[in-house]
Protein backbone atom coordinates (compact mmCIF):
# COMPACT_ATOMS: atom_id res chain seq x y z
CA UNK A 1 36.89 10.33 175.04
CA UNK A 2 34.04 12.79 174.05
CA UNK A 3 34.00 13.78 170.60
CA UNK A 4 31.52 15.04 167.78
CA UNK A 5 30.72 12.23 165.10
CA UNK A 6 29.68 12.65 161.88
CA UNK A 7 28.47 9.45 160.59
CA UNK A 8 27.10 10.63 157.54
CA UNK A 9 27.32 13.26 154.71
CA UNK A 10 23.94 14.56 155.64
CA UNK A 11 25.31 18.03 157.65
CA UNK A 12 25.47 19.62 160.76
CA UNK A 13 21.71 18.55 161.75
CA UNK A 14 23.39 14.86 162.58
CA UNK A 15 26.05 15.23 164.16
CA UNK A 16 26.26 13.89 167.54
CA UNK A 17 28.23 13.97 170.71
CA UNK A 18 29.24 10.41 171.49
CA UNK A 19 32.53 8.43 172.75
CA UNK A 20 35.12 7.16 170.44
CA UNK A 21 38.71 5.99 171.15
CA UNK A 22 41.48 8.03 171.87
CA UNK A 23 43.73 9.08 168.51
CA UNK A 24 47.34 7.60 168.53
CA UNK A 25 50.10 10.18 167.33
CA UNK A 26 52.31 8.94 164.92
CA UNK A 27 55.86 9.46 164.58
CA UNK A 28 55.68 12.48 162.97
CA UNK A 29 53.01 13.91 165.01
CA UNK A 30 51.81 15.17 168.82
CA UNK A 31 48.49 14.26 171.02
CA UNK A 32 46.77 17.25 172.44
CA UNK A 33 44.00 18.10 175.31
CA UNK A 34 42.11 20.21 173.19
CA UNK A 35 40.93 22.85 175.57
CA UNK A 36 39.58 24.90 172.93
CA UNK A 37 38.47 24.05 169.20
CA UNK A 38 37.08 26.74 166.19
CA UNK A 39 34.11 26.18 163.83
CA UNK A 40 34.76 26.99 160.07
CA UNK A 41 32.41 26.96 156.98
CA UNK A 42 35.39 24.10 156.12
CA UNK A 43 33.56 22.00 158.58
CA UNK A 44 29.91 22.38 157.58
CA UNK A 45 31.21 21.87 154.30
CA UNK A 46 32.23 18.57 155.15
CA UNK A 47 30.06 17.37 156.96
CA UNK A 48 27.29 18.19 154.57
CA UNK A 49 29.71 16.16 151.42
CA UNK A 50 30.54 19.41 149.64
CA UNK A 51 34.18 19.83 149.97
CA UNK A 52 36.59 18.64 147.64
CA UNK A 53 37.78 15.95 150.09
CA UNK A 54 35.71 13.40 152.02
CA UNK A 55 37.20 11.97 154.79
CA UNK A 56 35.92 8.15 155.58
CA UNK A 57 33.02 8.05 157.93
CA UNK A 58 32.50 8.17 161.13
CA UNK A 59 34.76 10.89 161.35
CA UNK A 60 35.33 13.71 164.23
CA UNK A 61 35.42 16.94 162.29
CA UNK A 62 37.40 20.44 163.31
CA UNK A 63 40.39 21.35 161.47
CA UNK A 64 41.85 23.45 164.29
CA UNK A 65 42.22 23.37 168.38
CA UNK A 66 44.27 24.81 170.86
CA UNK A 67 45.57 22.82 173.93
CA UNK A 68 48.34 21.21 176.21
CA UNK A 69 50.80 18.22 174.46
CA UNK A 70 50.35 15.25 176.22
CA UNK A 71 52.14 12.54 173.60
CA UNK A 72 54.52 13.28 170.70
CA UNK A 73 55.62 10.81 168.52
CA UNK A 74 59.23 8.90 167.77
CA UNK A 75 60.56 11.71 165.42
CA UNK A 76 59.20 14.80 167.26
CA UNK A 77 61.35 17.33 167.98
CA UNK A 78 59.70 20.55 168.28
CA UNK A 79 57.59 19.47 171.49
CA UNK A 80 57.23 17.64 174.41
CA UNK A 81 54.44 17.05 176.73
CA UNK A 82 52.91 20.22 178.74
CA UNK A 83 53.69 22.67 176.27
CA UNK A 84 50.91 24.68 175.21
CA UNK A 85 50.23 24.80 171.28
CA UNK A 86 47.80 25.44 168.91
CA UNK A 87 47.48 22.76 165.69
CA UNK A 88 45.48 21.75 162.64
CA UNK A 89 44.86 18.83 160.82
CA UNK A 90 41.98 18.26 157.83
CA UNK A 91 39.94 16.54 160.85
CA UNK A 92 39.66 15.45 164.59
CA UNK A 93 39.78 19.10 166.70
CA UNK A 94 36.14 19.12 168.03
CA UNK A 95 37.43 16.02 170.67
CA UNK A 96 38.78 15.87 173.55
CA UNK A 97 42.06 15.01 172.55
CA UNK A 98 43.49 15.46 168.83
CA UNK A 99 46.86 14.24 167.15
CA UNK A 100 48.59 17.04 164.55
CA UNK A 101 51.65 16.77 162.88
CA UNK A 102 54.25 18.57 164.23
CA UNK A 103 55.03 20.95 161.61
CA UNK A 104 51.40 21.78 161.63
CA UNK A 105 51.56 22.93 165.39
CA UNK A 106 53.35 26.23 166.67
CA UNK A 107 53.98 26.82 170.50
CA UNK A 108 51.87 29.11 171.92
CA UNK A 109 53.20 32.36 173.95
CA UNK A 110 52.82 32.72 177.67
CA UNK A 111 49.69 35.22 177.57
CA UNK A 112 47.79 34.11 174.86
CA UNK A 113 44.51 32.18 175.88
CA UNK A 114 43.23 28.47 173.93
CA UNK A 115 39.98 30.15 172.57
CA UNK A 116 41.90 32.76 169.97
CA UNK A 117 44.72 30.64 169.77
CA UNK A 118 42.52 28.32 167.94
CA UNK A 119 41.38 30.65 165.26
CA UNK A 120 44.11 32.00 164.02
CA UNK A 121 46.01 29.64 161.91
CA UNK A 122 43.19 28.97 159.24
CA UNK A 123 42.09 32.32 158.93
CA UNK A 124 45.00 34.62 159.31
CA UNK A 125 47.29 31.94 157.62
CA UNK A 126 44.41 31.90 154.66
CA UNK A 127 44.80 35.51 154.64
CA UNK A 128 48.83 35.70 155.17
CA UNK A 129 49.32 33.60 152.03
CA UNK A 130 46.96 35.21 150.28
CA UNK A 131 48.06 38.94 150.74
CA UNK A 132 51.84 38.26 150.92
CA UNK A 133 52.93 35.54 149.42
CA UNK A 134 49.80 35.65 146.58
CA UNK A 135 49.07 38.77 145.66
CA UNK A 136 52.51 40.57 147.17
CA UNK A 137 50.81 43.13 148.62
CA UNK A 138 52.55 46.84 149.10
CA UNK A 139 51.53 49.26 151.47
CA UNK A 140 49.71 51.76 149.92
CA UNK A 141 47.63 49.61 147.44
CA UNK A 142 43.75 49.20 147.94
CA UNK A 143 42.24 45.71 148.79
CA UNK A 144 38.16 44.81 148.56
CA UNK A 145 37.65 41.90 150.80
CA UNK A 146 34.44 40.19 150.37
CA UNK A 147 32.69 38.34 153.63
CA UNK A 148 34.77 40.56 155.47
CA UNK A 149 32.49 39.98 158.51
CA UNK A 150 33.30 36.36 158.50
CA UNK A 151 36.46 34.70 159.81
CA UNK A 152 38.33 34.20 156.82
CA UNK A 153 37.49 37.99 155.44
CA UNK A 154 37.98 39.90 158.66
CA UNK A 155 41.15 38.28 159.68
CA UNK A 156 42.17 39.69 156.13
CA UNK A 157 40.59 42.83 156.86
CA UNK A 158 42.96 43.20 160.36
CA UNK A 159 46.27 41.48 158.34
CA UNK A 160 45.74 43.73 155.25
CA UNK A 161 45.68 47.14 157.99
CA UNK A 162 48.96 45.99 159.69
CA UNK A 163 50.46 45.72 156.01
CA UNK A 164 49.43 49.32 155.16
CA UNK A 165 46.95 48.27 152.97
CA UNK A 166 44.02 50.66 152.38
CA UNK A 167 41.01 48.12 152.70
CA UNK A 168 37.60 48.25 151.33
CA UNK A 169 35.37 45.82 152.89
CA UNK A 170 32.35 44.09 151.12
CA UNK A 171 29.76 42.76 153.77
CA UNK A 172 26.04 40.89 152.63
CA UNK A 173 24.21 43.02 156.06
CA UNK A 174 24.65 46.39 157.46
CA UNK A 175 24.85 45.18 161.00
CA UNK A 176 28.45 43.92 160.04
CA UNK A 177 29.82 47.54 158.57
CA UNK A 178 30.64 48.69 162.27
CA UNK A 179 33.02 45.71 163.08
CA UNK A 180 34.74 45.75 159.63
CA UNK A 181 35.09 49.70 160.20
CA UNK A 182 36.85 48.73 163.79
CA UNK A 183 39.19 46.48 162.12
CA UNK A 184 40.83 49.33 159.73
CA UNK A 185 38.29 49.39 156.70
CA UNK A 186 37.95 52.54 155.21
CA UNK A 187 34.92 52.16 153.04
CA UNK A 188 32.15 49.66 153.28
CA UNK A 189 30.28 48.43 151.08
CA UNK A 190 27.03 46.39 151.23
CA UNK A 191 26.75 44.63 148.01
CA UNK A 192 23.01 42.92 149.05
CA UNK A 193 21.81 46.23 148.35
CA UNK A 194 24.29 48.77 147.09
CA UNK A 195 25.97 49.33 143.30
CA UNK A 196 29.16 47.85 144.02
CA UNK A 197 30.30 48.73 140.63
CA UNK A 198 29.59 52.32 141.22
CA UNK A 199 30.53 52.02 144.72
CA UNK A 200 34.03 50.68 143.86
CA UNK A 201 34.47 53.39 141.15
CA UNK A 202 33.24 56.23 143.40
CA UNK A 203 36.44 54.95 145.99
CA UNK A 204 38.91 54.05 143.60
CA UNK A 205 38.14 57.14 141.26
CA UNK A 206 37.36 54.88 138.68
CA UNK A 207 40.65 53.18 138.69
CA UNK A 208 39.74 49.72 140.34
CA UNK A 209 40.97 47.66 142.96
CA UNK A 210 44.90 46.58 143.06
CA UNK A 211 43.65 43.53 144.87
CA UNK A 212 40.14 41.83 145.37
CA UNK A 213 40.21 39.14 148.20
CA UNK A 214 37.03 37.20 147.27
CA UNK A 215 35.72 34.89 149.64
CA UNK A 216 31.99 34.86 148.16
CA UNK A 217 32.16 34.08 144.44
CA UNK A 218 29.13 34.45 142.13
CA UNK A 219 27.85 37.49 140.90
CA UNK A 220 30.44 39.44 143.06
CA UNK A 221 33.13 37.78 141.96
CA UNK A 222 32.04 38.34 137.92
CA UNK A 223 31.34 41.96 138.98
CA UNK A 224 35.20 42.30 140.21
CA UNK A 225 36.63 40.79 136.95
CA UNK A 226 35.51 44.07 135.34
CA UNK A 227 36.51 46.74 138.50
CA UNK A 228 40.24 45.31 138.87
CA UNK A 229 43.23 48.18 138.35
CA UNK A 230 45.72 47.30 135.34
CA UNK A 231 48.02 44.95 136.94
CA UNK A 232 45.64 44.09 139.61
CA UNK A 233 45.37 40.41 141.73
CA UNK A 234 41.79 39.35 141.27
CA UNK A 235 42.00 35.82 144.20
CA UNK A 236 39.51 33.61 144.27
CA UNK A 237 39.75 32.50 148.24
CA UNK A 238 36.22 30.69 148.65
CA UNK A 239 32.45 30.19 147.24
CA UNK A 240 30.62 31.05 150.40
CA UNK A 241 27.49 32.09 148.27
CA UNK A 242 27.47 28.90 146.51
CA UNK A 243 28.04 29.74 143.20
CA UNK A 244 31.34 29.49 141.68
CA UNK A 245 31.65 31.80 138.91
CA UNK A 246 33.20 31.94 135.27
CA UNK A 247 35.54 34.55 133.26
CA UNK A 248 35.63 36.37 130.04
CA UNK A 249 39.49 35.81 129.61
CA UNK A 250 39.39 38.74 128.06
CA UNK A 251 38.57 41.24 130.80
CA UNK A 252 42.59 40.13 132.68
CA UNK A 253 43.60 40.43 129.33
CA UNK A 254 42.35 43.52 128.33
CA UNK A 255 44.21 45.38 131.94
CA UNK A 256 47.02 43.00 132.68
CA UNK A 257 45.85 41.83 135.96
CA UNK A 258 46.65 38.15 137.24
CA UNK A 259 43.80 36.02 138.32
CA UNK A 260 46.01 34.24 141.27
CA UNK A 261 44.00 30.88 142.90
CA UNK A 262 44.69 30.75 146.83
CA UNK A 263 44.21 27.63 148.57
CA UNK A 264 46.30 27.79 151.77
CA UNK A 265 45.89 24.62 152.83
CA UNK A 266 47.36 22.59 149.78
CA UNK A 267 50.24 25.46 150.16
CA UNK A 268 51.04 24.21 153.48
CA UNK A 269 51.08 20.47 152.70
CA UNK A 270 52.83 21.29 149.83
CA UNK A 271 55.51 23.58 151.20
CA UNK A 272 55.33 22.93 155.43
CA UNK A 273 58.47 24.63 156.19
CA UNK A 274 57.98 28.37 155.36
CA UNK A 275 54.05 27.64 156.30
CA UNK A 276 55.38 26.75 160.10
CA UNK A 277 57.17 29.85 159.56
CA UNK A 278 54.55 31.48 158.43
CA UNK A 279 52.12 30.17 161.69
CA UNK A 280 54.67 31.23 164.34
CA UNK A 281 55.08 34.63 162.92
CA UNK A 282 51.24 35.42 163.12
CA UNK A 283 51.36 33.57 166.95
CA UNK A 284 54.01 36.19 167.84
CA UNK A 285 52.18 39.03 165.92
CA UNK A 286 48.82 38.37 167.90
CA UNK A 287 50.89 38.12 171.42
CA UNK A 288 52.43 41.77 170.33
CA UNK A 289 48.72 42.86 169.93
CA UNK A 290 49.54 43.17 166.00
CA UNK A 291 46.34 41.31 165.08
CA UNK A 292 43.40 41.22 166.76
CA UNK A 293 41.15 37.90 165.92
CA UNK A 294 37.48 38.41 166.97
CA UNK A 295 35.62 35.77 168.46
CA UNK A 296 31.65 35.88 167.79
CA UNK A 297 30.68 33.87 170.77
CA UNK A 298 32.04 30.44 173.08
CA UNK A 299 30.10 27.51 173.15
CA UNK A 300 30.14 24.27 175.01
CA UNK A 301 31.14 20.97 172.73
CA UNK A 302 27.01 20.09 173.09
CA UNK A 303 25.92 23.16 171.13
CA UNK A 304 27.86 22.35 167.85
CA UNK A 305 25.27 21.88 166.04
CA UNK A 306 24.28 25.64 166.71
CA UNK A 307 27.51 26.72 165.88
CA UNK A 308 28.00 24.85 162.86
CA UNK A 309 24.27 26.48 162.25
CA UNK A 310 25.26 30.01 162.70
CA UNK A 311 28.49 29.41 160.62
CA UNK A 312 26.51 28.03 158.03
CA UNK A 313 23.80 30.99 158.20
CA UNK A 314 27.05 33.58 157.65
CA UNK A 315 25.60 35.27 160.92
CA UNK A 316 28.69 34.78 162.35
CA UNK A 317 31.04 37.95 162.35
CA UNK A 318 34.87 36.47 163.13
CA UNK A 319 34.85 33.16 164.30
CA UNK A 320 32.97 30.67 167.01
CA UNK A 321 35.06 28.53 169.35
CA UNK A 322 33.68 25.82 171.14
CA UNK A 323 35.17 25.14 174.54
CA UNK A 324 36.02 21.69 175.66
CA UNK A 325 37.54 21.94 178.79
């Protein structure tokens, strides 16, 4: 079957389209067509050796596809070949065919189509757990979402409007303020060239944030530490800037707030029934037109490298799918 390789820790620039053999499903676990696979800044992590895990090379990478079951193991329950599903799994969805576990995989409604299926577990699952189950979010409260252009940050721009949050969305470019505006943020802010300090005290009336969803790390993150409301949820979500930063302990001290770590994906290994919960509530909430996930463009399985490119550039507002059938 067609699949990308990564041979080597050396990024998206080597990767390759080659053949490999087809993945076995074991007991626990289904075999899908992938008809439809998303690009994360997970995967150009990985393939470039800076994640926190390292799969064994040659490895296919893609955390998350969207296809028809053809194969379920001894012990699956759940599924049965030609249902329709989307999936995850740490590697293997940029291939033809992928194998998932089954309590990683959620059936997928009659009208909803492979390309946003694929997206939405990582991000809006990244932003579910964060919001609800991390910071337990009430309506009313105000949430600043950094890289809320990207996939991660805009799904928890659209999640945090459904939960009657009032959102204030950090971006790096002002071409990305309209979209973030269309997903339900009231205020933008562009912290490549704005105050954010006084621009966070200007909309919170010098009160602070109940909630910072911080996706970029560095210098923004340090500069939230000090604009959080007493009993605030300052979550650290990602390091997209490349930095990650350090803490006075005595700025949560000084207000009360909780510094709360979110790392979905250990969550869901960790706790996989109320995650697969978790994944089939969002799959109904997108087929009831609750949540919206954007797609930035589709690309054929050749072009990964572009995508993985773009991704890697942050000029990528939602997410890219590739499409493989």
């Amino acid at each position: 079957m067609r699949a990308v390789v990564c041979n080597a820790f050396n990024g998206p620039e080597e990767l390759h389209v080659g053949e490999i053999e087809e993945p076995k499903p074991a007991a626990d676990e289904i075999l899908i067509d992938v008809h439809a696979a998303s690009v994360s800044f997970m995967d150009c992590l990985l393939v470039s050796g800076q994640y926190q895990m390292r799969p064994q090379t040659p490895f296919v990478p893609g955390t998350e596809g969207a296809g028809i079951v053809v194969a379920v193991g001894d012990k699956v329950t759940k599924f049965r070949p030609g249902d329709r599903v989307a999936c995850g799994n740490w590697t293997g969805g940029l291939a033809e065919r992928m194998v998932a576990k089954e309590r990683k995989s959620v059936l997928l409604p009659p009208d909803v189509d492979f390309e946003p299926a694929a997206t939405i577990g990582h991000i809006y699952g990244t932003a579910h757990y964060a919001l609800v189950e991390g910071a337990r979010a009430q309506p009313g409260e105000t949430v600043f979402i950094t890289g809320a252009a990207g996939g991660v940050g805009l799904a928890a721009v659209d999640l945090a409007r459904h939960l009657g949050l009032r959102v204030i969305a950090g971006v790096g470019s002002d071409d990305k303020a309209a979209l973030v505006r269309g997903y339900g943020a009231c205020e933008v802010i562009n912290y490549s060239r704005e105050d954010l300090r006084a621009r966070i005290n200007s909309a919170t009336n010098k009160e602070g944030v109940d909630i910072c969803f911080d996706n970029v790390g560095g210098t923004v993150f340090e500069q939230m530490a000090r604009l959080m409301k007493w009993g605030g949820r300052l979550m650290p979500i990602g390091f997209t800037s490349g930095q990650i930063p350090s803490l006075p302990m005595n700025l949560p001290l000084l207000k009360n707030y909780s510094i709360v770590g979110l790392f979905a994906a250990a969550w869901a290994e960790k706790f996989p029934e109320p995650a697969a919960r978790m994944h089939e509530t969002l799959m109904e909430w997108f087929a009831e037109g609750k949540i919206r996930p954007h797609i930035d463009r589709v690309l054929p399985l050749d072009e990964v490298k572009q995508a993985m490119r773009a991704v890697a550039d942050r000029t990528v507002q939602g997410r890219i799918v590739l499409k493989i059938r």
